[in-house]
N, C-alpha and C. Protein backbone atom coordinates (compact mmCIF):
# COMPACT_ATOMS: atom_id res chain seq x y z
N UNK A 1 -23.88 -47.21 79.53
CA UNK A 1 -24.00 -47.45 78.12
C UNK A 1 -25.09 -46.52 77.59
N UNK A 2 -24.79 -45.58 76.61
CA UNK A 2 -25.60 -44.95 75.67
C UNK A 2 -26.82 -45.78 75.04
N UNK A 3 -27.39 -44.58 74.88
CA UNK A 3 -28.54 -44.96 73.04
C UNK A 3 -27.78 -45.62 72.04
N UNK A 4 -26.89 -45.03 71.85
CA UNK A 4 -26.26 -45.11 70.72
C UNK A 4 -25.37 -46.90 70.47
N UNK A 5 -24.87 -46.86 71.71
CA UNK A 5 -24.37 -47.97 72.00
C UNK A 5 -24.75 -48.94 72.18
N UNK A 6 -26.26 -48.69 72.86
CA UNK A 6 -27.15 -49.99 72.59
C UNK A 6 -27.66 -50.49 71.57
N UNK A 7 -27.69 -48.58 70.32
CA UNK A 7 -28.60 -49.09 69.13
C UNK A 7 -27.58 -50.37 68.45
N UNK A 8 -26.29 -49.30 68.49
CA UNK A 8 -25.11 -50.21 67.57
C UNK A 8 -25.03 -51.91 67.80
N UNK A 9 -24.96 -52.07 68.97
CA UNK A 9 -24.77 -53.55 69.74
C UNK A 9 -25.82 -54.37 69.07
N UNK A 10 -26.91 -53.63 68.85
CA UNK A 10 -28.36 -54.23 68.97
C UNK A 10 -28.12 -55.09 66.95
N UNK A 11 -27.57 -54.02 66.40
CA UNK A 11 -27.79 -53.75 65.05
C UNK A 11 -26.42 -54.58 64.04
N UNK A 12 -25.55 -54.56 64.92
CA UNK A 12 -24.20 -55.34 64.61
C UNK A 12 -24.41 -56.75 64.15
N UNK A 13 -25.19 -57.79 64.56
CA UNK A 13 -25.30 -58.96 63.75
C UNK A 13 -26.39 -58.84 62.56
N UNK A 14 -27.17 -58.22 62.71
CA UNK A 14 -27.59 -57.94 61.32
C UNK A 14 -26.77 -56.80 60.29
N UNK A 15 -25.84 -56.02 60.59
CA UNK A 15 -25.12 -55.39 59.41
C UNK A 15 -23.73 -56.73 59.34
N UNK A 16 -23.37 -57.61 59.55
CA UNK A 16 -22.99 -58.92 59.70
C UNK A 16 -23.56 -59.83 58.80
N UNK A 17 -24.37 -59.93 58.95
CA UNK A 17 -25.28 -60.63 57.27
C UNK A 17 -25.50 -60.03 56.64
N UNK A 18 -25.73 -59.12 56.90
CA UNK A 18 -26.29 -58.38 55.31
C UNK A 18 -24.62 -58.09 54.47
N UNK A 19 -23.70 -58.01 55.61
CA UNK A 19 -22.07 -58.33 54.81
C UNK A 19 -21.87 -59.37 54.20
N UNK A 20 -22.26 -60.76 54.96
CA UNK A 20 -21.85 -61.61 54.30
C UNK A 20 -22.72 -62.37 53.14
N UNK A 21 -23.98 -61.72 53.37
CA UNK A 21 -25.11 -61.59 51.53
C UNK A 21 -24.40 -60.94 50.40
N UNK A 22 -23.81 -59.70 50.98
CA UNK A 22 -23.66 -59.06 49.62
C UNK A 22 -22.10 -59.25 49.44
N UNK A 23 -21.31 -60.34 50.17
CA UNK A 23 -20.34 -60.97 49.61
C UNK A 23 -20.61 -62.23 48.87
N UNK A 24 -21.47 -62.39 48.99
CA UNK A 24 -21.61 -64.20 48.54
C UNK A 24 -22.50 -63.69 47.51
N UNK A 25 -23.50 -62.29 46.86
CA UNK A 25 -24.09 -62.34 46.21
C UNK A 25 -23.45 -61.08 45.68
N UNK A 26 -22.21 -60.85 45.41
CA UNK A 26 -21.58 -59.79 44.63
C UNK A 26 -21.63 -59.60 43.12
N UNK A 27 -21.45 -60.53 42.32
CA UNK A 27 -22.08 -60.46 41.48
C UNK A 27 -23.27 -60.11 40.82
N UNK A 28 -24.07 -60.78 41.73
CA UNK A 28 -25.23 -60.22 40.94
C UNK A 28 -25.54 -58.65 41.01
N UNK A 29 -25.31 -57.98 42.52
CA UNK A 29 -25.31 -56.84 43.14
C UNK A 29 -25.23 -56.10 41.62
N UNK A 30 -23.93 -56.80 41.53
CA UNK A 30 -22.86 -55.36 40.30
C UNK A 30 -24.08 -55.10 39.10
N UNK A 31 -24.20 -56.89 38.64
CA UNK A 31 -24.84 -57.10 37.44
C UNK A 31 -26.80 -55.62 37.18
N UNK A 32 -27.38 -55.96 38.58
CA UNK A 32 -28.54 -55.34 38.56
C UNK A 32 -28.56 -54.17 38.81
N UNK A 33 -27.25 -53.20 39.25
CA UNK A 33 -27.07 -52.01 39.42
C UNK A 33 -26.61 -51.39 37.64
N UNK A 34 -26.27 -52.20 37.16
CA UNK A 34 -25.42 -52.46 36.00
C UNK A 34 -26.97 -52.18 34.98
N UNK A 35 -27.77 -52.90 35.06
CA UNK A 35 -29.03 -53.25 34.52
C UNK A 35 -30.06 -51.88 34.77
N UNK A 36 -29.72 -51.66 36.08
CA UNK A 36 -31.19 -50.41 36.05
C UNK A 36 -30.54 -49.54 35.77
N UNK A 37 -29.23 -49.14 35.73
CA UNK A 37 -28.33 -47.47 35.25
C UNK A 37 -29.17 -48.12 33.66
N UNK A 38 -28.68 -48.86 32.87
CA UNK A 38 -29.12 -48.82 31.41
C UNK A 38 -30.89 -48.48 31.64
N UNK A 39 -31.32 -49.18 32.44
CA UNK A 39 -32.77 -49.21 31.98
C UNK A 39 -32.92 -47.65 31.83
N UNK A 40 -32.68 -47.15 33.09
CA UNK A 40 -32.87 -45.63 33.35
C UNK A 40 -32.33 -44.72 32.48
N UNK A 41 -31.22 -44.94 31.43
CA UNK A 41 -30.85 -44.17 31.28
C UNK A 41 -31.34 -44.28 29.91
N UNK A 42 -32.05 -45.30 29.51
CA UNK A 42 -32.53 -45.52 28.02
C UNK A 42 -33.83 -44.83 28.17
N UNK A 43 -34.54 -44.69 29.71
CA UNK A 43 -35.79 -44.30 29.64
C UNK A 43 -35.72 -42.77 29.74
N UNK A 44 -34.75 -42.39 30.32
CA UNK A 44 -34.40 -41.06 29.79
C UNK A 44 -34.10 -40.25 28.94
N UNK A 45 -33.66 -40.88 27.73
CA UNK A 45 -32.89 -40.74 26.96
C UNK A 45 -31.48 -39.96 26.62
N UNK A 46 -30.78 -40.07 27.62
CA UNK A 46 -29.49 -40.25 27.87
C UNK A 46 -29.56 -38.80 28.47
N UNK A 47 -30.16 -38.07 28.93
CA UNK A 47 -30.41 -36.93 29.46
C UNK A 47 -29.40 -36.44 30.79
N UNK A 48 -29.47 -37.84 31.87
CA UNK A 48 -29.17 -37.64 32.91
C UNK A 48 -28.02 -38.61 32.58
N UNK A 49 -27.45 -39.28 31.99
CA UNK A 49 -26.40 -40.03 31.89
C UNK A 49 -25.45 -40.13 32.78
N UNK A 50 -24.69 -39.16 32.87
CA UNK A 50 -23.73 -38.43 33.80
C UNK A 50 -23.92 -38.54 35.20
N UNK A 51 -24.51 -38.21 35.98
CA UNK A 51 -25.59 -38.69 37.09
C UNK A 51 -25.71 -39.62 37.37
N UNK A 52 -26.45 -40.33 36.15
CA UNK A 52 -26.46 -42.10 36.61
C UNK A 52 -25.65 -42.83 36.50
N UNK A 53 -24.58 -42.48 35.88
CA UNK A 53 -23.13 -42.98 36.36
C UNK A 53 -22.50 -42.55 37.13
N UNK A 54 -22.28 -41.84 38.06
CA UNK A 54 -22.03 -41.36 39.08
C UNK A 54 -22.60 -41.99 40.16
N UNK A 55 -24.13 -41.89 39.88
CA UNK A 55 -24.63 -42.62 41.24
C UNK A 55 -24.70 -44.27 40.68
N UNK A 56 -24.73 -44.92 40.03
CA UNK A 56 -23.92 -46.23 39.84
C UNK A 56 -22.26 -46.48 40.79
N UNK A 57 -21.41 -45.84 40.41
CA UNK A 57 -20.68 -46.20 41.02
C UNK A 57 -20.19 -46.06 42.19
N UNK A 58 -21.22 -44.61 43.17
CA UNK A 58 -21.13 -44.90 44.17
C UNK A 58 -21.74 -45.92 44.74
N UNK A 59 -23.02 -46.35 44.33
CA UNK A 59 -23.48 -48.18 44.91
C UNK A 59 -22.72 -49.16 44.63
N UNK A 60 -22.31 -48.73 43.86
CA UNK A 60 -21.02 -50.23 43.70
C UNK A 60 -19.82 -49.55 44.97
N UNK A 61 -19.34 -48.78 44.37
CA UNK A 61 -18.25 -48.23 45.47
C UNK A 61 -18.99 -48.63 47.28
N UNK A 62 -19.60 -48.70 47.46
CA UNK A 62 -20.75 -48.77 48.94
C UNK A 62 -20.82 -50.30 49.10
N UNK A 63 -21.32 -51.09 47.77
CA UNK A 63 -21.23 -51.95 48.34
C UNK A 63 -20.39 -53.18 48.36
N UNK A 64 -19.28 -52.78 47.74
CA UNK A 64 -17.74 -53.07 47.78
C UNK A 64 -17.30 -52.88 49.47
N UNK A 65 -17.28 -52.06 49.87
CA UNK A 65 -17.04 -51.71 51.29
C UNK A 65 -17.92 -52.71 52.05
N UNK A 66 -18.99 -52.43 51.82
CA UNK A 66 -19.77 -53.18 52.94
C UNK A 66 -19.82 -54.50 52.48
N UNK A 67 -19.12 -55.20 51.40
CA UNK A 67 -18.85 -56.56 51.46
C UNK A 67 -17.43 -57.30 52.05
N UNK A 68 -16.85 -55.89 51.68
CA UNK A 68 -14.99 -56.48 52.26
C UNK A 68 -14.94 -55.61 53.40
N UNK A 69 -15.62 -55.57 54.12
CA UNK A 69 -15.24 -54.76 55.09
C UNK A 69 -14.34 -54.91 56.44
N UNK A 70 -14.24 -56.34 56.10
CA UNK A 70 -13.21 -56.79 57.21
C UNK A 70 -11.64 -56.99 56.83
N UNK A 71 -11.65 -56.35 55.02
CA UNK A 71 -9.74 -56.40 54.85
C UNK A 71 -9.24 -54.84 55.31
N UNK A 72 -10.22 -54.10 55.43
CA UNK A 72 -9.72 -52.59 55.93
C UNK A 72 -10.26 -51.79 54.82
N UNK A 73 -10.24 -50.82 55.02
CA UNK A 73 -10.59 -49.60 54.27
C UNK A 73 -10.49 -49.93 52.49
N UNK A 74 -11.32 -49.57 51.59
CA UNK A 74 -10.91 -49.81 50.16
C UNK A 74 -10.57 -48.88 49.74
N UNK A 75 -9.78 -48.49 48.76
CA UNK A 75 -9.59 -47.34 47.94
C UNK A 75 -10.56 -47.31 47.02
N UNK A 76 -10.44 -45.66 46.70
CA UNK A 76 -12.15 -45.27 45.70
C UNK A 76 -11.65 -46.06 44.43
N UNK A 77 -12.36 -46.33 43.98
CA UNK A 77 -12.07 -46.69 42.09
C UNK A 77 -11.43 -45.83 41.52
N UNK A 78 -10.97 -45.88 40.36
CA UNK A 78 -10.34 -44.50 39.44
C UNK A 78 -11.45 -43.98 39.43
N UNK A 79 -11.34 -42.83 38.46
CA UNK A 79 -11.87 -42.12 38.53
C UNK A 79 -13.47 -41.58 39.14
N UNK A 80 -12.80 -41.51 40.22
CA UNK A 80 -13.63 -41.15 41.81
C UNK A 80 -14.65 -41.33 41.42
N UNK A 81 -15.23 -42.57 41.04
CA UNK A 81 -16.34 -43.71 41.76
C UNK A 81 -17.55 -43.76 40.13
N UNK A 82 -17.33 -43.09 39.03
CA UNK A 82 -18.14 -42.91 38.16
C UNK A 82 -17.15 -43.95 37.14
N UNK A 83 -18.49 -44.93 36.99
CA UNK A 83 -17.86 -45.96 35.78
C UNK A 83 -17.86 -45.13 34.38
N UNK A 84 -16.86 -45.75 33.81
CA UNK A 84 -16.74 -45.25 31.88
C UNK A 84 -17.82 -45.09 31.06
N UNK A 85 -18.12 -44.65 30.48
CA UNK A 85 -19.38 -44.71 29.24
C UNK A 85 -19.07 -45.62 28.23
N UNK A 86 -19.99 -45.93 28.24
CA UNK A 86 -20.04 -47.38 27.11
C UNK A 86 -19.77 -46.62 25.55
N UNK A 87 -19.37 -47.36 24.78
CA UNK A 87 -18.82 -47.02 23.51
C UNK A 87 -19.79 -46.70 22.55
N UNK A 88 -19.74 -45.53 21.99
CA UNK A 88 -20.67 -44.83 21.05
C UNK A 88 -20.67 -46.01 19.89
N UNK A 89 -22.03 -46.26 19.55
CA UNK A 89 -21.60 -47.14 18.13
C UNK A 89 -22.22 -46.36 17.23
């Protein structure tokens, strides 16, 4: 048995909870990823926008996976992993 194999073995019931946290706490996950893209992007002033929606929805996209990870593989979101822009008012 490898390094590697021992690290994995070693490390497998804790990536195991931390699955079944961020299934049972999915919601909120979405909600506070949801929360700091605005904070950030108000403190920027919309500068990096683009970006921070991008990297928004790859944490959601990430931790979608690592909550269902036992129905098989997910497909990316539409449009490859960057949520919509909120509506100009």
């Amino acid at each position: 048995m490898g390094l590697l194999d021992n690290v994995k073995s070693k490390l497998s019931p804790a990536k195991d909870k931390v699955s079944h946290l961020a299934q049972k706490h999915e919601d909120k996950i979405q909600h506070g990823l949801d929360k700091a893209a605005q904070t950030v992007d108000r403190k920027t002033k919309g500068k990096y926008s683009d970006r921070i929606q991008s990297g928004t929805g790859r944490a959601k996209h990430a931790m979608d996976r690592l909550a269902h990870h036992d129905g098989g593989p997910t497909p990316p979101p539409p449009g490859g992993g960057a949520t919509p822009p909120p509506p100009a008012s």
